[in-house]
C-alpha atoms as a PDB file:
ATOM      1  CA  UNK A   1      -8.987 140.652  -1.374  1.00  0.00           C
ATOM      2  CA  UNK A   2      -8.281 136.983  -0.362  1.00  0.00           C
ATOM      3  CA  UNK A   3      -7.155 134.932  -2.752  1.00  0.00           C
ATOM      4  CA  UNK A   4      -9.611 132.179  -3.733  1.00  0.00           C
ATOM      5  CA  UNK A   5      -9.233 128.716  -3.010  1.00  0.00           C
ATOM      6  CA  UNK A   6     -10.245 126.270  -5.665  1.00  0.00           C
ATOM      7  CA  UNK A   7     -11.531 122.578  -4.999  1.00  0.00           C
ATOM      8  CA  UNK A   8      -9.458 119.858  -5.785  1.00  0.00           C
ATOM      9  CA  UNK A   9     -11.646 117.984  -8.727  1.00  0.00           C
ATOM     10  CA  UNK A  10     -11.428 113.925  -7.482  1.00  0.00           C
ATOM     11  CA  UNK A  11     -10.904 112.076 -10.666  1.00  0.00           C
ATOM     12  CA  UNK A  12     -12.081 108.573 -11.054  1.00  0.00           C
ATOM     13  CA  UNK A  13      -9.610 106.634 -13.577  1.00  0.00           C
ATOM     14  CA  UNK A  14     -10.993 104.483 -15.952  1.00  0.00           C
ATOM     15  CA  UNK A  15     -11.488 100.738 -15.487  1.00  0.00           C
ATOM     16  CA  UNK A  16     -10.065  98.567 -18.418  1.00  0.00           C
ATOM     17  CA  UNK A  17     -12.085  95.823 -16.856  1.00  0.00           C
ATOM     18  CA  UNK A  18     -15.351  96.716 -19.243  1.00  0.00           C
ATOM     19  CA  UNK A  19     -13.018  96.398 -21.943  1.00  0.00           C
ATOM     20  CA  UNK A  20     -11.453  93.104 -21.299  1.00  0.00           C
ATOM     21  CA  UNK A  21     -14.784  91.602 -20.757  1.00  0.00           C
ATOM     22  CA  UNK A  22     -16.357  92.783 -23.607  1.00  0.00           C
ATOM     23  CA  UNK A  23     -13.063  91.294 -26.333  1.00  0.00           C
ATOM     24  CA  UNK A  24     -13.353  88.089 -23.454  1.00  0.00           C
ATOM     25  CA  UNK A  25     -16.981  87.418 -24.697  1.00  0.00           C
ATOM     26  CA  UNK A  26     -16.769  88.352 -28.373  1.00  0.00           C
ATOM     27  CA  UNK A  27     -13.535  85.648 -28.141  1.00  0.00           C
ATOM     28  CA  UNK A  28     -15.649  83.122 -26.742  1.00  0.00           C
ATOM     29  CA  UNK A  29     -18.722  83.685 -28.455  1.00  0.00           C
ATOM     30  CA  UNK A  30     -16.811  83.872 -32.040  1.00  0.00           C
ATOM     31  CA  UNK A  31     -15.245  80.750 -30.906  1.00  0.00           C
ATOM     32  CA  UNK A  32     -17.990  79.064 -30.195  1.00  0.00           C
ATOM     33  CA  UNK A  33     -19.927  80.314 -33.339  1.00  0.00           C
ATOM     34  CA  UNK A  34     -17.292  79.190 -36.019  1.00  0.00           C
ATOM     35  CA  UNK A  35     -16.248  76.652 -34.316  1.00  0.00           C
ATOM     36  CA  UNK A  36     -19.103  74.880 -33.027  1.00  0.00           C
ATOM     37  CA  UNK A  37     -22.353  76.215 -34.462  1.00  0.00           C
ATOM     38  CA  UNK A  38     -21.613  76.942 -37.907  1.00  0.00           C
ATOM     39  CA  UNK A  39     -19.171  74.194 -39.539  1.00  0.00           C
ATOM     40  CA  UNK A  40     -21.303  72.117 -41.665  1.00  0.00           C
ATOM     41  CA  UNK A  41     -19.850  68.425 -40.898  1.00  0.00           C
ATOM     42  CA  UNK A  42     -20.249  68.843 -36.633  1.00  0.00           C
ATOM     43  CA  UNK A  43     -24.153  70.504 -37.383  1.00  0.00           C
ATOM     44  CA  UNK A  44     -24.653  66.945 -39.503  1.00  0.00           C
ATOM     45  CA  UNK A  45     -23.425  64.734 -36.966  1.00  0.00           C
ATOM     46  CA  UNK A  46     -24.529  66.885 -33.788  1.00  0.00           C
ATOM     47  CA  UNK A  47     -28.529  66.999 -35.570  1.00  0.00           C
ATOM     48  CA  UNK A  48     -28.681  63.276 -35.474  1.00  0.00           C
ATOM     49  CA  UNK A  49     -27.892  62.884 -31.876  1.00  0.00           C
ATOM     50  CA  UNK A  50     -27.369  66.472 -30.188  1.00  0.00           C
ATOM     51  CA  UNK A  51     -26.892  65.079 -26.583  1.00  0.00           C
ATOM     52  CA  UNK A  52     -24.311  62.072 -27.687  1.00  0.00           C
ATOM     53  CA  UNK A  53     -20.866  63.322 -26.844  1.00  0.00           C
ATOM     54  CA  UNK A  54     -19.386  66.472 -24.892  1.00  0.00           C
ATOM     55  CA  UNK A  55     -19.058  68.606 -28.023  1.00  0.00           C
ATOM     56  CA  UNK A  56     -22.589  67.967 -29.526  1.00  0.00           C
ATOM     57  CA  UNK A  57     -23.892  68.639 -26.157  1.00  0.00           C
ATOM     58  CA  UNK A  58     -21.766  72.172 -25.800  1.00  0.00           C
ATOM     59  CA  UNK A  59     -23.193  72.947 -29.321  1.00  0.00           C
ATOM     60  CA  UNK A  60     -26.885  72.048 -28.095  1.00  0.00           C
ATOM     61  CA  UNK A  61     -26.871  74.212 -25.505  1.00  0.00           C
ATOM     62  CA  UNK A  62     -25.074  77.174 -27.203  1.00  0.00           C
ATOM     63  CA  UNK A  63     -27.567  76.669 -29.893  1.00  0.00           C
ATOM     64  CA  UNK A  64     -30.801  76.785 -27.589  1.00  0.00           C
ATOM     65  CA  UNK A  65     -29.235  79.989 -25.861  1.00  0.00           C
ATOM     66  CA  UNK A  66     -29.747  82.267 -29.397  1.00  0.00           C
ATOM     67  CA  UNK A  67     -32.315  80.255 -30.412  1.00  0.00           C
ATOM     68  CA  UNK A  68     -35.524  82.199 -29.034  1.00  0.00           C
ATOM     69  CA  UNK A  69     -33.331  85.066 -28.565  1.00  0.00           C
ATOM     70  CA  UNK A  70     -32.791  83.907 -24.887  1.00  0.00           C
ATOM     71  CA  UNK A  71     -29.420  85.395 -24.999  1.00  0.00           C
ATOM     72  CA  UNK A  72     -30.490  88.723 -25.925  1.00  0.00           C
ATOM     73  CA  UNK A  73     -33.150  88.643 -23.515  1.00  0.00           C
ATOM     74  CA  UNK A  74     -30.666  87.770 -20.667  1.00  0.00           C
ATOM     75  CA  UNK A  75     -28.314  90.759 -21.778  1.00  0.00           C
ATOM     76  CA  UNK A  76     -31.507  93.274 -21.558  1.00  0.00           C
ATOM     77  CA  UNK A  77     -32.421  91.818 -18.183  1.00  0.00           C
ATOM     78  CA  UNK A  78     -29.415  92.794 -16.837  1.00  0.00           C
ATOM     79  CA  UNK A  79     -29.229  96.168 -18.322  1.00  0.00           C
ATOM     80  CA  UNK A  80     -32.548  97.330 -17.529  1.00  0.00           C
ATOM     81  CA  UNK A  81     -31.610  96.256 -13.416  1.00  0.00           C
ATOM     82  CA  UNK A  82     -28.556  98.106 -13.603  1.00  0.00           C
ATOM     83  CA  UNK A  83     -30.084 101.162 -14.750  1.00  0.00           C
ATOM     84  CA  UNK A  84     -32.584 100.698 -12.262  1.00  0.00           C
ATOM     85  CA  UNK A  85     -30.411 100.257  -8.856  1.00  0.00           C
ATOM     86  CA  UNK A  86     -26.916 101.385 -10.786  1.00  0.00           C
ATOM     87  CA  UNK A  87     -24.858  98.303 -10.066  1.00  0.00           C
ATOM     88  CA  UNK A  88     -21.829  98.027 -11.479  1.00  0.00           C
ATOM     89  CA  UNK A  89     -21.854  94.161 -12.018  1.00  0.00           C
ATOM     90  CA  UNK A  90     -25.287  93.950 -13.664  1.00  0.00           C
ATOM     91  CA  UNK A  91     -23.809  96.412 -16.252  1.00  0.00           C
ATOM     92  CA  UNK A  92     -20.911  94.025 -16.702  1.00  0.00           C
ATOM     93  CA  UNK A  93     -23.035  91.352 -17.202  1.00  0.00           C
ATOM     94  CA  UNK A  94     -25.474  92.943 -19.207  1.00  0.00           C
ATOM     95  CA  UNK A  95     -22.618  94.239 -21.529  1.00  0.00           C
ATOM     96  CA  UNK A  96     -20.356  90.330 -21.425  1.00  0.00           C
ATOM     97  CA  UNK A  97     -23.978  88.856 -22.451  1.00  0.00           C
ATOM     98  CA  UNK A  98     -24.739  91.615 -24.607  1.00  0.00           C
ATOM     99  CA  UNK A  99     -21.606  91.166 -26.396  1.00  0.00           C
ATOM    100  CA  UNK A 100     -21.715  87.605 -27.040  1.00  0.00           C
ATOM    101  CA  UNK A 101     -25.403  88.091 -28.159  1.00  0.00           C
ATOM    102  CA  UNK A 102     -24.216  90.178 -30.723  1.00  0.00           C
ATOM    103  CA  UNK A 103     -21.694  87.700 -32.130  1.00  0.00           C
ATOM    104  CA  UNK A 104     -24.522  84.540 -31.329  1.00  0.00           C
ATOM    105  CA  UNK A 105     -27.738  85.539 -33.634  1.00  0.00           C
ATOM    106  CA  UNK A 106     -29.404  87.706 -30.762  1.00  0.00           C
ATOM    107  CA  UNK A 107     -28.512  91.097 -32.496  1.00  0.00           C
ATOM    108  CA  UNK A 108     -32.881  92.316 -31.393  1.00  0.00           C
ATOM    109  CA  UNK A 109     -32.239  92.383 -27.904  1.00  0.00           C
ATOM    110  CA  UNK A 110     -28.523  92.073 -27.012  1.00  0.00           C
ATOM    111  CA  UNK A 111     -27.728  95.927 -28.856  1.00  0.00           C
ATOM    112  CA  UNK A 112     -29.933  97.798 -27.078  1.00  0.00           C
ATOM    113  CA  UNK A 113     -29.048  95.762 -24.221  1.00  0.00           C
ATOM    114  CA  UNK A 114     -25.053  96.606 -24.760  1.00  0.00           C
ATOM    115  CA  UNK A 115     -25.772 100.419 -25.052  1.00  0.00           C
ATOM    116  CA  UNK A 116     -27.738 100.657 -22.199  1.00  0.00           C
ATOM    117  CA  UNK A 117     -25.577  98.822 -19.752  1.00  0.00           C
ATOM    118  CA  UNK A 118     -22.281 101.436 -21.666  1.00  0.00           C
ATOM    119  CA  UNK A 119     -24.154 104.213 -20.806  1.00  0.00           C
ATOM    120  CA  UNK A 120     -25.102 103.001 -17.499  1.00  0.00           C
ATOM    121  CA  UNK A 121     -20.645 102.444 -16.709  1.00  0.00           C
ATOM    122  CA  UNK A 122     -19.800 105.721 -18.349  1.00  0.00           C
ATOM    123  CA  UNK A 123     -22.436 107.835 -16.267  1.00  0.00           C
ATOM    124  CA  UNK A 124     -20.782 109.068 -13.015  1.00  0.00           C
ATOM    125  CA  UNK A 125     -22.519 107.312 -10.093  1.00  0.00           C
ATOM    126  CA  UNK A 126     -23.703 108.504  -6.846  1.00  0.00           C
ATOM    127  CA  UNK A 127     -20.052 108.350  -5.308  1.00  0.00           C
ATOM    128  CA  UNK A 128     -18.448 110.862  -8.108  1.00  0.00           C
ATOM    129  CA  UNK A 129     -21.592 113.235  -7.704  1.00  0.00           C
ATOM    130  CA  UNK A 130     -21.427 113.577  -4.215  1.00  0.00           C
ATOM    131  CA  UNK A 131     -18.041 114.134  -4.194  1.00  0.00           C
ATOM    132  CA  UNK A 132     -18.455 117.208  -6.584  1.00  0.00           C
ATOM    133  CA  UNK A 133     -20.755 118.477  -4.533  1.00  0.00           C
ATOM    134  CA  UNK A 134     -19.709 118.032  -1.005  1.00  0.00           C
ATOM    135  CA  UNK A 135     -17.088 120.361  -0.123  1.00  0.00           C
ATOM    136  CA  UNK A 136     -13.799 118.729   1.385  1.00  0.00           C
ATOM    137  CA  UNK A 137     -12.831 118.790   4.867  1.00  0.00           C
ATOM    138  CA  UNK A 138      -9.177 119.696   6.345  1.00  0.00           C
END
């Protein structure tokens, strides 16, 4: 009896880009939330005149991106494509967007939105299943 040859299994290493991203944008977005949205001396001169001045202006528009959840929404957007057509970059924007949503008052949307584009990076794609099923060449 011959011996049997076993398949090499390709392993795909994991990426510690997801990772960065997602501390990147809960940095930026905790940043920008206790340090621009939430101190109660900038909110009283930035609500009197919210488009005088470079930092009332930064607050004004980080302010109208939670406000009707449009961050949240943005983050789901992005999720729901990449589960569609499985693109890595939608999922890392979904889950940057997603991320900061969770840290900027859009908890609604941007959760499910930052579990579905997870899932959608930790699934193997088309490129790992094929390769478990094709058999190798010599």
């Amino acid at each position: 009896m011959l011996p049997s040859r076993s398949r090499p299994r390709r392993v795909l290493a994991p990426s510690p880009a997801p990772l960065g991203l997602v501390l990147s944008a809960l940095a930026l977005a905790g940043l920008a939330r206790y340090r621009l949205v939430e101190p109660a001396d900038l909110t009283a001169a930035c609500d009197a005149a919210p488009w005088e001045g470079a930092v009332c202006t930064l607050r004004s528009l980080i302010v109208r991106a939670f406000a009707a959840e449009r961050l949240g929404l943005a983050a789901m957007g992005y999720a729901l494509l990449a589960l569609v057509t499985r693109w890595r970059w939608s999922a890392l924007t979904a889950l940057a967007l997603g991320s900061a949503g969770l840290v900027l008052y859009s908890v609604g949307w941007a959760a499910p939105a930052v579990l579905i584009a997870a899932l959608v990076l930790v699934r193997p794609g088309a490129e790992s299943a094929a390769c478990q099923r094709a058999p190798f060449a010599r």
